[in-house]
C-alpha atoms as a PDB file:
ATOM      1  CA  UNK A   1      26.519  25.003  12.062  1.00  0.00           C
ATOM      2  CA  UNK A   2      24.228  22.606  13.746  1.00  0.00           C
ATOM      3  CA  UNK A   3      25.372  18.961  14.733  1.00  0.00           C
ATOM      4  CA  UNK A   4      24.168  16.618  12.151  1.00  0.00           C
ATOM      5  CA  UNK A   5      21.627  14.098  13.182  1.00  0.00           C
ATOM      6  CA  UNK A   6      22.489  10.897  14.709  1.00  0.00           C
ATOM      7  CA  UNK A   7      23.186   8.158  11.805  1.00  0.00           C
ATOM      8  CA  UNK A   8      22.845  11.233   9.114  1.00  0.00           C
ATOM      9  CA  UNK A   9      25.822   9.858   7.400  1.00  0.00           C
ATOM     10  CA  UNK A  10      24.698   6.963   4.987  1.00  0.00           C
ATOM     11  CA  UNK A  11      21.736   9.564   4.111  1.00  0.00           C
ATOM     12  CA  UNK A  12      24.314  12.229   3.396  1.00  0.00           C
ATOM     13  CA  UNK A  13      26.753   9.515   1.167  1.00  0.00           C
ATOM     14  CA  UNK A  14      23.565   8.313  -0.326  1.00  0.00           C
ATOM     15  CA  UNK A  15      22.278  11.692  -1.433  1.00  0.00           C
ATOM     16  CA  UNK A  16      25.546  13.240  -2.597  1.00  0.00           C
ATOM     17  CA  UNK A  17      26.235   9.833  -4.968  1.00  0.00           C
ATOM     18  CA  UNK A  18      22.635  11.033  -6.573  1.00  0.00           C
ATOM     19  CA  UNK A  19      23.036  14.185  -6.879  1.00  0.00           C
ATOM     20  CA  UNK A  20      24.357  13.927 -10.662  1.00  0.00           C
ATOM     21  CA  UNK A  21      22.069  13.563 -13.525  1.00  0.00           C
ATOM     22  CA  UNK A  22      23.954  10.141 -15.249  1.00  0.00           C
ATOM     23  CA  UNK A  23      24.327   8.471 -11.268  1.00  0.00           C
ATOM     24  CA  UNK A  24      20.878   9.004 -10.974  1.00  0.00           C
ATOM     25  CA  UNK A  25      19.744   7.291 -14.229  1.00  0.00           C
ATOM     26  CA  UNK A  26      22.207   4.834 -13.772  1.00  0.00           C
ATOM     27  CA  UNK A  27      20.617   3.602  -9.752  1.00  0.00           C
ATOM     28  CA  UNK A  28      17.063   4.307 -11.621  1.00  0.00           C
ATOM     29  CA  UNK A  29      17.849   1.854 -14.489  1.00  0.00           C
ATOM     30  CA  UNK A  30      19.496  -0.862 -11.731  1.00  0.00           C
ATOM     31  CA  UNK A  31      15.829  -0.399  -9.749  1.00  0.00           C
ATOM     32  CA  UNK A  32      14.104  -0.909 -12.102  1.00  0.00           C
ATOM     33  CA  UNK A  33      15.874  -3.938 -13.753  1.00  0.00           C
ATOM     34  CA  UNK A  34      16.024  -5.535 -10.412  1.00  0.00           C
ATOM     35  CA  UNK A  35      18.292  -7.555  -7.793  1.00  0.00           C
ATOM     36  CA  UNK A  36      19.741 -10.171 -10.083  1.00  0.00           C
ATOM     37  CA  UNK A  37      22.091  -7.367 -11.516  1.00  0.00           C
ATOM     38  CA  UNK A  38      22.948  -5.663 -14.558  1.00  0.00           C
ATOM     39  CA  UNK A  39      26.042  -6.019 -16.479  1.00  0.00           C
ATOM     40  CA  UNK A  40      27.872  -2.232 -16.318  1.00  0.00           C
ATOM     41  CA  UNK A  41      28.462  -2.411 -20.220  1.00  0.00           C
ATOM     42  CA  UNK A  42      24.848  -3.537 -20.699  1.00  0.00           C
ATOM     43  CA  UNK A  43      23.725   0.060 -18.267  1.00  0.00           C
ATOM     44  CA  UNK A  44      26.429   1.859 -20.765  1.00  0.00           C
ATOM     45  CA  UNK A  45      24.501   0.919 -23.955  1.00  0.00           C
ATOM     46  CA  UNK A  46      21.174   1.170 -22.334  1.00  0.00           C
ATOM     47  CA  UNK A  47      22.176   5.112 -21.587  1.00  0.00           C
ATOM     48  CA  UNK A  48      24.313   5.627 -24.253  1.00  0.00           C
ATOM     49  CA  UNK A  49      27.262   6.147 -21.781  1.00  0.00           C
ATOM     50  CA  UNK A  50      30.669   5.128 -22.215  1.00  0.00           C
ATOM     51  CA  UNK A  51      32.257   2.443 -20.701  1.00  0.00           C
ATOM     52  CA  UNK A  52      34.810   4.452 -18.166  1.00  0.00           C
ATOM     53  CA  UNK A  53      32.393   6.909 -17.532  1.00  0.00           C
ATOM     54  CA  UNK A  54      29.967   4.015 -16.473  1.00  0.00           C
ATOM     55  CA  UNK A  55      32.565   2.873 -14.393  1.00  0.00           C
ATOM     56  CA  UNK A  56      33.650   5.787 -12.273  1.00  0.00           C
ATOM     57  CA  UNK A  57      29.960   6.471 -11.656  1.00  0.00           C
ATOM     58  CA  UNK A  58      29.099   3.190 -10.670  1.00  0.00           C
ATOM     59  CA  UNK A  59      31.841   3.288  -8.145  1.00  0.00           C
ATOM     60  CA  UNK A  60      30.925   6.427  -6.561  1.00  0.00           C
ATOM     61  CA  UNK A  61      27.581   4.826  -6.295  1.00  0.00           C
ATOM     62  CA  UNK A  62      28.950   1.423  -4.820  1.00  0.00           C
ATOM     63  CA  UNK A  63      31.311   3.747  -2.026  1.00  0.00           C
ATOM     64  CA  UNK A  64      27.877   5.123  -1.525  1.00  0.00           C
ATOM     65  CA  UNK A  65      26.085   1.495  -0.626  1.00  0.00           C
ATOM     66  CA  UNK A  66      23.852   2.552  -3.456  1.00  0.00           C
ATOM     67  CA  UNK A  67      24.571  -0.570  -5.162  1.00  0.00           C
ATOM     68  CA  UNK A  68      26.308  -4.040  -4.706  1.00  0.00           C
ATOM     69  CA  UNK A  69      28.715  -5.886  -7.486  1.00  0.00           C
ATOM     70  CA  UNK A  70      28.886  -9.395  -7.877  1.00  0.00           C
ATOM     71  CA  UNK A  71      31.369 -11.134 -10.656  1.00  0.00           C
ATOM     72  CA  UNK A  72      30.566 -13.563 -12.405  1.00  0.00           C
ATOM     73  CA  UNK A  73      33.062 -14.889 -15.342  1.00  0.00           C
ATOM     74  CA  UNK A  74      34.345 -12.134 -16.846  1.00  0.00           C
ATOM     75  CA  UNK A  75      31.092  -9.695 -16.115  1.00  0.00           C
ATOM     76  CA  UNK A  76      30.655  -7.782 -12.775  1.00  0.00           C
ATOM     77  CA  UNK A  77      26.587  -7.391 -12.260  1.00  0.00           C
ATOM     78  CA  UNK A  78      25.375  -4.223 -10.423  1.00  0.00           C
ATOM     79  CA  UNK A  79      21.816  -4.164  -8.359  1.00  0.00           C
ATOM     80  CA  UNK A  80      20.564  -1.889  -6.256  1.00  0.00           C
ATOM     81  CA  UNK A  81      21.183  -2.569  -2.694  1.00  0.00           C
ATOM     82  CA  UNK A  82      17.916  -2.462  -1.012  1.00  0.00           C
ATOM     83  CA  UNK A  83      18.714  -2.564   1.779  1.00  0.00           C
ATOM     84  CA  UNK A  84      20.753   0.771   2.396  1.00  0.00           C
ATOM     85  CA  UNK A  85      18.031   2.432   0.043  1.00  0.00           C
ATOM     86  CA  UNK A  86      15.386   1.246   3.050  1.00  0.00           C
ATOM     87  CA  UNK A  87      17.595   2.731   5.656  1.00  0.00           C
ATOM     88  CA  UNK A  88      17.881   6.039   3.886  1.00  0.00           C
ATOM     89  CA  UNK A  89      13.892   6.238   3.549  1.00  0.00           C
ATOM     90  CA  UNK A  90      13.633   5.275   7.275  1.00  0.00           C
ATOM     91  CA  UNK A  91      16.134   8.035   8.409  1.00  0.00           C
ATOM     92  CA  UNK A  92      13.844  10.388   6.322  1.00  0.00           C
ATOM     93  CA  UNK A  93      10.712   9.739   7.638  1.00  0.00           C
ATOM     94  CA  UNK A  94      11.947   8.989  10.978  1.00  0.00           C
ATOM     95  CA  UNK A  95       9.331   9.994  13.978  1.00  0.00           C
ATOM     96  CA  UNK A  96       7.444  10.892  10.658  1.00  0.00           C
ATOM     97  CA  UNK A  97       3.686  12.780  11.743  1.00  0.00           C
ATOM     98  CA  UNK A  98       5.336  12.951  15.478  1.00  0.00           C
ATOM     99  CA  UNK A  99       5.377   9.043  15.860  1.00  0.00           C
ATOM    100  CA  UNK A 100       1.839   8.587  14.379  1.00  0.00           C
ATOM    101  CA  UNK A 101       2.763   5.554  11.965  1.00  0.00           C
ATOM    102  CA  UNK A 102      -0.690   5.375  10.843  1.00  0.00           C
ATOM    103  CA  UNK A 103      -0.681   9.083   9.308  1.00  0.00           C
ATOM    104  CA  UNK A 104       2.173   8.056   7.375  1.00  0.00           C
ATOM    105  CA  UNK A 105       0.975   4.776   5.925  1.00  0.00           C
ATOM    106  CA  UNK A 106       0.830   4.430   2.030  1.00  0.00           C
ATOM    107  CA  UNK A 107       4.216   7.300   2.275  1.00  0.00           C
ATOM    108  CA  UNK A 108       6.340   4.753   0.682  1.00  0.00           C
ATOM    109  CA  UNK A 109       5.341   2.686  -1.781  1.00  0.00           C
ATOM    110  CA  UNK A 110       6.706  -1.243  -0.872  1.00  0.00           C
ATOM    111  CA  UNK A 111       9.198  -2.699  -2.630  1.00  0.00           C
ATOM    112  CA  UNK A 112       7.878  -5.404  -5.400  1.00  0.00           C
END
């Protein structure tokens, strides 16, 4: 086996928390609803998940840096956390078109 590539494991963490169909919808849903967070009973209704099932995937996606959680009263908000999400595309298109940065401009599409 080769040796993985130098800061490969956030990527890795990152990737493996996707790769399930409800995870996925679930850090879709928190992108597109945005930074000031989402309720995780509000995400259950709006996929018509339940509640513990929310829960344990929302944690594997949290372990992951996926997503942050902020209380507040007696409701924990999820968002997406940006900022690993930013790392993970950088470690993918690192030395992207050999170094050439302007090949790869309009890859990613910024962040609104």
């Amino acid at each position: 086996m080769k040796q993985p590539l130098d800061n490969s494991a956030p990527a890795i963490d990152a990737f493996s928390a996707l790769a399930h169909e409800a995870r996925l919808a679930i850090f879709r849903l928190l992108v597109q609803r945005g930074p000031e967070g989402t309720p995780a009973m509000e995400v259950g209704r709006l996929l018509d998940l339940k509640p513990s099932t929310v829960s344990g995937h929302l944690a594997t996606l949290k372990r992951a840096g996926l997503v942050t959680a902020e209380r507040q009263h007696r409701e924990v908000l999820y968002a997406p956390n940006f900022d690993t999400v930013n790392g993970v595309v950088r470690f993918l298109l690192q030395d992207c078109c050999g170094g050439d940065a302007a090949a790869c401009a309009g890859v990613v599409i910024p962040v609104k």
